[in-house]
Protein backbone atom coordinates (compact mmCIF):
# COMPACT_ATOMS: atom_id res chain seq x y z
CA UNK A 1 -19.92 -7.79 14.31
CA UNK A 2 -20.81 -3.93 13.58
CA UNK A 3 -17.35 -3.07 12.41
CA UNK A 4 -16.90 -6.53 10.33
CA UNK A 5 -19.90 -5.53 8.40
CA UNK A 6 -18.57 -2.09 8.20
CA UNK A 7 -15.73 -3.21 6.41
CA UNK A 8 -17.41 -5.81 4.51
CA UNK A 9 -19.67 -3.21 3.24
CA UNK A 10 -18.23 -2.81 -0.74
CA UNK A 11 -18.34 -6.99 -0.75
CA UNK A 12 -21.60 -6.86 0.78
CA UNK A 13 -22.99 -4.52 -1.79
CA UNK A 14 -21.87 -6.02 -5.00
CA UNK A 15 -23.03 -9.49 -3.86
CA UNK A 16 -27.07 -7.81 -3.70
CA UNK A 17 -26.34 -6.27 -7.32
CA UNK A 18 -25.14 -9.57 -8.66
CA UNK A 19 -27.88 -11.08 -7.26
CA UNK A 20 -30.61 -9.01 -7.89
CA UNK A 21 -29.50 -8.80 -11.53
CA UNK A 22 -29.33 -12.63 -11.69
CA UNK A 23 -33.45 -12.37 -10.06
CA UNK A 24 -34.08 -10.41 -12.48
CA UNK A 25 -32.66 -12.14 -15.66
CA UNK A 26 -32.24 -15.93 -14.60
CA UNK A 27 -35.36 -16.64 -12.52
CA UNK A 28 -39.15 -17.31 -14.13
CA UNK A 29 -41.00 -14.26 -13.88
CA UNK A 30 -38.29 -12.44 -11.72
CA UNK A 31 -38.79 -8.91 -13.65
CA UNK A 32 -41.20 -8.30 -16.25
CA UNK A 33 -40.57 -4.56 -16.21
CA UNK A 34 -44.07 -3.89 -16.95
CA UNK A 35 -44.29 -0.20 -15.65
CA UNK A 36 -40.96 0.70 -17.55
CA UNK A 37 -42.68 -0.84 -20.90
CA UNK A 38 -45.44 1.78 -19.93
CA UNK A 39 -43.57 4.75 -19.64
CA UNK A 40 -41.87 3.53 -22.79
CA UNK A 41 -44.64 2.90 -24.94
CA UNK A 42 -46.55 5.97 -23.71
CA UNK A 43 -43.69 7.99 -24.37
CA UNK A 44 -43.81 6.40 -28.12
CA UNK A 45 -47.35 7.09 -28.76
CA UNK A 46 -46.37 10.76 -29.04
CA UNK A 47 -45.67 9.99 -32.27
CA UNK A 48 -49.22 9.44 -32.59
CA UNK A 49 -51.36 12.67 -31.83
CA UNK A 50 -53.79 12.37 -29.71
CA UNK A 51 -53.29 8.70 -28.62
CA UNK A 52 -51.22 9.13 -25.51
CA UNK A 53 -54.07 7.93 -23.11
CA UNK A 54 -55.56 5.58 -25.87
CA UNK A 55 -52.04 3.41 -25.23
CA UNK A 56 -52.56 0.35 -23.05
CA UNK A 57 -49.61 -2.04 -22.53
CA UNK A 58 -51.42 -5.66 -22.21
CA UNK A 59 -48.53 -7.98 -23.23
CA UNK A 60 -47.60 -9.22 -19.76
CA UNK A 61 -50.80 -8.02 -17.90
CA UNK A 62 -54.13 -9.54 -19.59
CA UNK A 63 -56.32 -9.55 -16.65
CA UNK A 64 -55.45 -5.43 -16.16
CA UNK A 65 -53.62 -3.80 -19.52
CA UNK A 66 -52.16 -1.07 -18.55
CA UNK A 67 -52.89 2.55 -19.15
CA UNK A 68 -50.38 5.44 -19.36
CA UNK A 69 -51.53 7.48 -16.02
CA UNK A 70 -48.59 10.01 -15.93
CA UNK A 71 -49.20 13.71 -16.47
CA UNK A 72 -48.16 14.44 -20.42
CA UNK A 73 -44.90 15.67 -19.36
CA UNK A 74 -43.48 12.35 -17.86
CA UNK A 75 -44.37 11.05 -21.67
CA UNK A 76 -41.95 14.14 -22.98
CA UNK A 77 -39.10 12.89 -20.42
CA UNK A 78 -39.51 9.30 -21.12
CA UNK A 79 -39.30 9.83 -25.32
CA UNK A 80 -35.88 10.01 -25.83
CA UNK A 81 -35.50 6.32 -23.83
CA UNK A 82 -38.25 4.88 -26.13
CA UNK A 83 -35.48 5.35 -29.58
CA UNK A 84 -33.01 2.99 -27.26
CA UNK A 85 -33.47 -1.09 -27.43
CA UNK A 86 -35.32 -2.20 -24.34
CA UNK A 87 -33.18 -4.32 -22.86
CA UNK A 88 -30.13 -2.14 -22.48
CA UNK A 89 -33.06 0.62 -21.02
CA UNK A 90 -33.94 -2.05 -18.51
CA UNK A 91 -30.16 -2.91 -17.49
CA UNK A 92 -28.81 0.81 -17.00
CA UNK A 93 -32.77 1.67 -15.17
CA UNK A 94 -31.94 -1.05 -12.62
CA UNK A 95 -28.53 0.08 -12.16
CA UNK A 96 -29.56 3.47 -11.94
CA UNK A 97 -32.29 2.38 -9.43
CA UNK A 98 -29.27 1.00 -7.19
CA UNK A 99 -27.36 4.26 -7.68
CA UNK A 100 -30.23 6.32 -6.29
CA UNK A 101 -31.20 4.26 -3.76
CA UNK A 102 -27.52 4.76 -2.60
CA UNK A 103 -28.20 8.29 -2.89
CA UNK A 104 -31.15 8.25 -0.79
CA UNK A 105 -29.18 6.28 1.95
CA UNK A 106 -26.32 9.37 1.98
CA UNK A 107 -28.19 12.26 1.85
CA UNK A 108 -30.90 10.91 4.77
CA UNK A 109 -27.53 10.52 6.56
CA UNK A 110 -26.37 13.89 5.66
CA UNK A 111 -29.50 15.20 6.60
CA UNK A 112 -29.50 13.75 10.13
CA UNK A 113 -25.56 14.41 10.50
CA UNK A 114 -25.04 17.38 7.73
CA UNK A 115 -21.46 15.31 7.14
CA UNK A 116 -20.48 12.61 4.61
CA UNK A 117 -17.52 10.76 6.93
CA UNK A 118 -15.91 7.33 4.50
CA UNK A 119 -17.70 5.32 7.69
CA UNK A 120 -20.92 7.12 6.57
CA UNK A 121 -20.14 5.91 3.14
CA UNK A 122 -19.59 2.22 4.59
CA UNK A 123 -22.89 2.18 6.15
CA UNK A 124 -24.74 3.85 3.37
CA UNK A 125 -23.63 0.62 1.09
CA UNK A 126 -25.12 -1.56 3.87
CA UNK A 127 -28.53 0.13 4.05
CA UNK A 128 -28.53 0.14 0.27
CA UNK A 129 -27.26 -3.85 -0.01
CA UNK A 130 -30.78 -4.44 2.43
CA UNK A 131 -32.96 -2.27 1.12
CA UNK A 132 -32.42 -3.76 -2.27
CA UNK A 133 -34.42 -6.66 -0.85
CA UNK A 134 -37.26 -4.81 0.96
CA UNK A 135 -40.36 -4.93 -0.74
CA UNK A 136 -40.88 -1.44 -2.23
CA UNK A 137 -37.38 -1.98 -3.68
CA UNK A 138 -38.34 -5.37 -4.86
CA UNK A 139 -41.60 -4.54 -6.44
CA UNK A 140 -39.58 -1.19 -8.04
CA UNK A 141 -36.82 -3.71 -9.32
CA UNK A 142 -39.82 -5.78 -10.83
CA UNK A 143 -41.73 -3.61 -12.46
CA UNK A 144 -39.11 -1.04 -13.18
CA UNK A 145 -40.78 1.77 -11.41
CA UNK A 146 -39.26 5.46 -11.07
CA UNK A 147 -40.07 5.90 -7.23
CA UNK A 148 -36.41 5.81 -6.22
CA UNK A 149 -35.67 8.69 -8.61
CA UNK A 150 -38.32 10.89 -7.45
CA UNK A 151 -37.28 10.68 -3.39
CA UNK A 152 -34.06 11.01 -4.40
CA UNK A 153 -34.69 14.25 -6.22
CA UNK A 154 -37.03 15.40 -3.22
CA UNK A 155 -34.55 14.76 -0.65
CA UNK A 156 -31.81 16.77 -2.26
CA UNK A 157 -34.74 19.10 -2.38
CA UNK A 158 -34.84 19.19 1.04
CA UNK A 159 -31.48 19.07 1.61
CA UNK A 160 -30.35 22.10 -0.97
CA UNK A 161 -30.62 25.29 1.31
CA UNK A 162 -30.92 27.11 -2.26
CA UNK A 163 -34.92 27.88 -3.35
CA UNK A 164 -34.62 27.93 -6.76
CA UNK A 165 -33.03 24.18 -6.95
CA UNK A 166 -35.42 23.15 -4.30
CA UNK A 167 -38.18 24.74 -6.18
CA UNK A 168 -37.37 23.10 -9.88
CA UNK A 169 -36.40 19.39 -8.38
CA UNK A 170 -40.37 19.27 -6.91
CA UNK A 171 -42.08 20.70 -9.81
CA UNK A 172 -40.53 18.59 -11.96
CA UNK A 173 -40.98 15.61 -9.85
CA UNK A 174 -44.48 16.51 -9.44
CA UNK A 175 -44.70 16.91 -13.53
CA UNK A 176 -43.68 13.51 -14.08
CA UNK A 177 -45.75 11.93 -11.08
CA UNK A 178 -48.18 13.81 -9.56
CA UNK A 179 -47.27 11.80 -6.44
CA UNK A 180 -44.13 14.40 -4.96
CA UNK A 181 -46.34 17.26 -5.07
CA UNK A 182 -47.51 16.66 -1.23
CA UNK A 183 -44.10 17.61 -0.66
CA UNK A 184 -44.96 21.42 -0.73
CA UNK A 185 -46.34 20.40 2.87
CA UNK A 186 -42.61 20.34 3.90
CA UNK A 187 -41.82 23.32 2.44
CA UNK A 188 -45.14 25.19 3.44
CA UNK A 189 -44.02 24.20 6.95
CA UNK A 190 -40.77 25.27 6.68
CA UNK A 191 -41.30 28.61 5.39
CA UNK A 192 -39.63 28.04 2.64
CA UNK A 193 -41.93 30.53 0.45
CA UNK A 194 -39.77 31.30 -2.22
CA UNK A 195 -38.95 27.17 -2.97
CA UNK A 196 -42.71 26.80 -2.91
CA UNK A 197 -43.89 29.69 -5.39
CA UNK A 198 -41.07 28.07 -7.92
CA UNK A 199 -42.41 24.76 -7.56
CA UNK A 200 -45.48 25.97 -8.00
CA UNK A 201 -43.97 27.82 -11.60
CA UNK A 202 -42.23 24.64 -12.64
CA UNK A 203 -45.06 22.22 -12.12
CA UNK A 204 -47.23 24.81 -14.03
CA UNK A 205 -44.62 25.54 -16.71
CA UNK A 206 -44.03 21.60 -17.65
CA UNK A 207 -48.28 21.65 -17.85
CA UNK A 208 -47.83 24.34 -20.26
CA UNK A 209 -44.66 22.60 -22.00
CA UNK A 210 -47.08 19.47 -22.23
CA UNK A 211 -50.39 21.66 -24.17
CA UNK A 212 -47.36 22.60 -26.63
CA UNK A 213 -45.86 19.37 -27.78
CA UNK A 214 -49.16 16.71 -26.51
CA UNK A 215 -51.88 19.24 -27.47
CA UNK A 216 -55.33 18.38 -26.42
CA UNK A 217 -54.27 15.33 -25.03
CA UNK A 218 -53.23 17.49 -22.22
CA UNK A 219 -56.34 19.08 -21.15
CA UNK A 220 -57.86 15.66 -21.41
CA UNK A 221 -55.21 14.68 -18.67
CA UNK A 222 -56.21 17.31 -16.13
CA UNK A 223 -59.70 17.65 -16.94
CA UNK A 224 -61.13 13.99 -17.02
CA UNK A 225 -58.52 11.15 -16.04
CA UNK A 226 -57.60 13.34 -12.78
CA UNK A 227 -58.47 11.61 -9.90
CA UNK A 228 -59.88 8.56 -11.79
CA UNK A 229 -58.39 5.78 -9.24
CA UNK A 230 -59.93 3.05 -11.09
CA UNK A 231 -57.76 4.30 -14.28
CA UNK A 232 -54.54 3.41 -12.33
CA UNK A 233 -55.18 0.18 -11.03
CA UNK A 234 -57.62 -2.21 -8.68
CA UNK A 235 -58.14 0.18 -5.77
CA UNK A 236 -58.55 -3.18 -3.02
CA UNK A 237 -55.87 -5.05 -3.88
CA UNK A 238 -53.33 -6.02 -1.22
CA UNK A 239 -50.67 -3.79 -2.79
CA UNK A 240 -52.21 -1.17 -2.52
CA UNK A 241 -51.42 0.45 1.16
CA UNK A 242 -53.49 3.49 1.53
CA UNK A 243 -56.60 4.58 3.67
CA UNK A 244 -58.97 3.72 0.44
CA UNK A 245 -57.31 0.78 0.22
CA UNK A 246 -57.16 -0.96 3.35
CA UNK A 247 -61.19 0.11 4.40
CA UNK A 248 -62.36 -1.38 0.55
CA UNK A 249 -61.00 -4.86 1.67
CA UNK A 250 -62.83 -4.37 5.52
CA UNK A 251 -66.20 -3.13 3.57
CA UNK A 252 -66.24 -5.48 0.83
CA UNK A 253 -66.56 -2.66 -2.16
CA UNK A 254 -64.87 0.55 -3.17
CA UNK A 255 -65.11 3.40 0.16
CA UNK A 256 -64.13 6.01 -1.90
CA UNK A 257 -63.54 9.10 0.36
CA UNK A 258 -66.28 8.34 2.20
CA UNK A 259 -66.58 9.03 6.37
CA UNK A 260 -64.15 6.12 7.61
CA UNK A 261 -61.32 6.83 4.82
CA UNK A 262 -61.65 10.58 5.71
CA UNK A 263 -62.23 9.74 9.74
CA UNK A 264 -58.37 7.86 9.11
CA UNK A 265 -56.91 10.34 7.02
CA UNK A 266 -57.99 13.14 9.53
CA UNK A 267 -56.57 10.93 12.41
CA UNK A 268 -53.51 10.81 10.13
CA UNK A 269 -52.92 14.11 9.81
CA UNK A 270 -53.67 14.91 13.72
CA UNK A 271 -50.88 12.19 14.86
CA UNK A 272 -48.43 14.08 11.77
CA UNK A 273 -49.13 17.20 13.25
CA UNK A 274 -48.05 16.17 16.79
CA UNK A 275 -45.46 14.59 15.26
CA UNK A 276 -43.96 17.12 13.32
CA UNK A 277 -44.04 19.39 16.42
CA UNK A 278 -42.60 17.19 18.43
CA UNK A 279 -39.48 16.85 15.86
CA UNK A 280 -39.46 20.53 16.10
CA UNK A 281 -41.11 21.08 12.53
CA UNK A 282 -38.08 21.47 10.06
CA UNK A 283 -35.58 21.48 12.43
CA UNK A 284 -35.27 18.09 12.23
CA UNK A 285 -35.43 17.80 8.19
CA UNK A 286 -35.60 13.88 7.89
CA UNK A 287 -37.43 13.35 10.16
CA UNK A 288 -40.35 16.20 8.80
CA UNK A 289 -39.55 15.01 5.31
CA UNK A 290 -40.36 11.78 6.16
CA UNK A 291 -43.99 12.41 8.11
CA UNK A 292 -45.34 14.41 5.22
CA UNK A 293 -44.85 11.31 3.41
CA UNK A 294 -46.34 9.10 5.37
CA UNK A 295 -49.17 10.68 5.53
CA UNK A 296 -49.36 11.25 1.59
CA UNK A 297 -48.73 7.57 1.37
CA UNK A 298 -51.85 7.34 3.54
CA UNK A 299 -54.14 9.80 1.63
CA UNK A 300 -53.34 8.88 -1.65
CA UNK A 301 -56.60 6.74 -3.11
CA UNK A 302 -53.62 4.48 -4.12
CA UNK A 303 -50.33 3.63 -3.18
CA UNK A 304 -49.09 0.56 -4.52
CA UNK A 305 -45.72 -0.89 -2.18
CA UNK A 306 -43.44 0.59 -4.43
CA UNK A 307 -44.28 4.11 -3.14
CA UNK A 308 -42.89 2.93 0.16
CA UNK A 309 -39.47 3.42 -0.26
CA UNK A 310 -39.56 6.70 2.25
CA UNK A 311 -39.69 3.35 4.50
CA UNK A 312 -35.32 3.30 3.74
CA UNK A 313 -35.15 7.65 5.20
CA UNK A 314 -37.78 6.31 7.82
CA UNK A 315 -35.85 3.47 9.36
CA UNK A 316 -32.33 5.30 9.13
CA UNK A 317 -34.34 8.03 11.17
CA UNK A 318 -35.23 5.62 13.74
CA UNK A 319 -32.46 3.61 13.74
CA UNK A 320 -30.02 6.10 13.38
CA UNK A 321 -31.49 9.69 14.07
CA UNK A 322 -31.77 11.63 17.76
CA UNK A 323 -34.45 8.86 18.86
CA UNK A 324 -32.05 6.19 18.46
CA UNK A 325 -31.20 5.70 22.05
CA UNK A 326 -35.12 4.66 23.01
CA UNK A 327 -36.29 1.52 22.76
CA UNK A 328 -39.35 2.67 20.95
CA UNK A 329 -37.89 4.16 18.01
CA UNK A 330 -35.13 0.78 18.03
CA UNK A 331 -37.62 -1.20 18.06
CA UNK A 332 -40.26 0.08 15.40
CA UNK A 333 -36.93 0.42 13.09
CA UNK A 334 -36.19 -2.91 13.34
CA UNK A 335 -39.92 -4.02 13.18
CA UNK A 336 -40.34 -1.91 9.81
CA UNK A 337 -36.99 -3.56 8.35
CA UNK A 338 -38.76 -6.64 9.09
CA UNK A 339 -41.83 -5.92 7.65
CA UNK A 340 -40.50 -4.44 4.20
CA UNK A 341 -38.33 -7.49 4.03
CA UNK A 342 -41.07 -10.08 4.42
CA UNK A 343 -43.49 -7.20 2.58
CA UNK A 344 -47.05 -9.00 4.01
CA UNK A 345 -49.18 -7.31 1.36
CA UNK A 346 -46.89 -9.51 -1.43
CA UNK A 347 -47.51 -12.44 0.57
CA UNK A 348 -51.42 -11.53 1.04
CA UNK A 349 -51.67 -11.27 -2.66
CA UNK A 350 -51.12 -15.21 -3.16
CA UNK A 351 -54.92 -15.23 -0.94
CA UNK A 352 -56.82 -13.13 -3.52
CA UNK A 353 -58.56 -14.57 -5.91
CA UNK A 354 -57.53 -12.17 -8.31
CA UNK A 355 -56.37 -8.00 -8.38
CA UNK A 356 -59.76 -6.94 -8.94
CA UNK A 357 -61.46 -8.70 -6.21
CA UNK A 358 -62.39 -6.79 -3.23
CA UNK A 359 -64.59 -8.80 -1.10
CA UNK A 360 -62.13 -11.50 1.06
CA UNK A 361 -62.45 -13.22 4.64
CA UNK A 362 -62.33 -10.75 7.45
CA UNK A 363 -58.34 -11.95 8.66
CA UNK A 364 -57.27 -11.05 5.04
CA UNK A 365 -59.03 -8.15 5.03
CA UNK A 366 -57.63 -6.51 8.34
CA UNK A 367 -53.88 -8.17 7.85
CA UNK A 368 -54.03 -5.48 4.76
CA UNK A 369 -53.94 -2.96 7.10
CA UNK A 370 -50.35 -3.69 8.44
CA UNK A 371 -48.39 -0.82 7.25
CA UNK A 372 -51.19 1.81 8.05
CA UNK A 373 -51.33 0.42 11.46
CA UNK A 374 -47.48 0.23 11.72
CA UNK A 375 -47.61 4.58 9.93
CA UNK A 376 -50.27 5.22 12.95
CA UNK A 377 -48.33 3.72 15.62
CA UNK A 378 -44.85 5.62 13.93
CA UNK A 379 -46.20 9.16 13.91
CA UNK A 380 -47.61 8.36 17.29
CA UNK A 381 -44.58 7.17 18.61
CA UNK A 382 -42.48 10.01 17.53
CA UNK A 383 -45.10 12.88 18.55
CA UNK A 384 -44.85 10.93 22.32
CA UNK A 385 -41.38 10.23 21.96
CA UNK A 386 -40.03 12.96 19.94
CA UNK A 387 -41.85 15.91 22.37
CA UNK A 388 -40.13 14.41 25.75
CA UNK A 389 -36.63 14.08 24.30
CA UNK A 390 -36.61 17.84 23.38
């Protein structure tokens, strides 16, 4: 059955793209590209001194209009898309999406094999015909979201054994999305110095690029819309799959940072720390890679399912990595595939009454906690597992 797959792997793949294009284009409401309008229309408002933040995008999203939350320099990178029509924007960012994804599928295999063999290639078009369907592909397919990009550029990070391109592929990940910059863990861990002083330069350099060409508009950035969560979006909604998240919906209102969130993301980084030593720390690059991501997934005050996609390096780790021969790490691969295809917190959002609503019934409340339960159980699984196969 394997090997028929195997070789049915090219057919396989250009089925998903049909049909996710068709999802996209045919069905009611199948993509409304809302975050790619963002980026689009922020981006465009730099023709407009000093009304970068000022843009909202409302057309598709009354109940929430959206806000450009980017750093200034993800406006600068986005401006020359904004002069193309939308539509053929849309088209090549979903293809591109697919041909990243792809990307991420080949180099987690390289980095858990360090070769690129045609029946690599074979199984890399499988993973990426799946994962097409899994919910933080779905929801960046939807939206248009440039999550795929950014752990595609961070792998290769991790993967490039030369500083400097390490170095420049975070900072300028983190300059467009704040979000890759817990990445430096990896490389702190590592002792990769040199790749972490010239991240460190980049990220600062595209800050500086930004005060030149946005003006104040930058300051205003880093200075007052920092680490305003309720600026980005409803902080207890179902899709969002973070500490803050998940202990809002158990308390009713917003927990901020306060002693449970920090009392889980201190357990979090405990289990990550076992974990990482029981990998053997970078030695095992996916599989580090991977747990510093998890936990930033669970630190961040948000992190909507479209961050998950280091769920696609995750299960090729377990499914596929040194682990692969216990039924622990089988079985939590195949349970996460599961999970990211049926994606619970897009079917818990049909039970809220609405985004902003945080108060719900106590089984709704602790169901929103299924992939930080499933993260906890992960890292704990590999810092048991990982420590008695070395």
């Amino acid at each position: 059955m394997a090997a028929q797959l195997s070789v049915a792997a090219p057919a396989l793949l250009i089925v998903s793209i049909g049909l996710r294009l068709a999802w996209s284009y045919l069905v009611p409401n199948g993509a409304n590209f809302v975050d790619l309008h963002v980026y689009l229309g922020g981006a465009a408002a730099l023709d407009r001194p000093g009304t970068l933040y000022d843009y909202v995008y409302a057309d598709q999203t009354p109940d929430f209009p959206l806000p450009f939350t980017y750093p200034p320099f993800a406006a600068m990178v986005f401006y020359p898309l904004q002069l193309l029509p939308f539509g053929v924007v849309a088209l090549a960012w979903q293809l591109g999406t697919v041909a990243a994804l792809y990307g991420v599928v080949r180099l987690s295999q390289r980095l858990l094999s360090g070769t690129g063999s045609s029946g690599d290639r074979r199984i890399a078009m499988l993973w990426t015909a799946i994962a097409i369907w899994s919910e933080p592909l779905r929801s960046t397919f939807d939206y248009g979201q440039i999550n795929v990009i950014l752990v595609l550029g961070v792998l290769y990070a991790v993967y490039s054994s030369r500083w400097w391109i390490s170095g420049l592929l975070v900072g300028l990940a983190a300059g467009v999305k704040l979000t890759p910059a817990v990445s430096g863990l990896y490389f702190l861990g590592a002792r990769r110095w040199f790749t972490v002083a010239f991240a460190a330069v980049v990220f600062f350099l595209t800050v500086g690029a930004s005060a030149l060409v946005v003006g104040d508009q930058t300051r205003y950035y880093f200075t007052r819309l920092l680490g305003d969560a309720s600026r980005v979006g409803p902080i207890a909604t179902s899709f969002n799959q973070s500490w803050r998240g998940g202990i809002s919906r158990i308390l009713g209102f917003d927990a901020g940072y306060g002693p449970i969130v920090v009392a889980g993301i201190v357990a979090t980084a405990v289990l990550a720390i076992l974990a990482w030593r029981a990998v053997g720390g970078a030695r095992d690059r996916l599989a580090a890679i991977v747990i510093v991501q998890l936990f930033g997934l669970l630190l961040s005050p948000i992190s909507w399912t479209h961050h998950w996609v280091w769920l696609v390096p995750l299960m090729i780790w377990l499914l596929h990595g040194p682990l692969n021969d216990r039924l622990g790490a089988r079985v939590l691969g195949w349970g996460w595939l599961v999970l990211s295809l049926v994606g619970p917190p897009w079917l818990l959002s049909f039970f809220q009454p609405d985004i902003w609503a945080i108060s719900r019934p106590w089984y709704l409340a602790w169901a929103g906690l299924v992939y930080i339960v499933a993260t906890l159980v992960t890292l704990g699984l590999i810092a048991v597992t990982g420590r008695r196969s070395g």
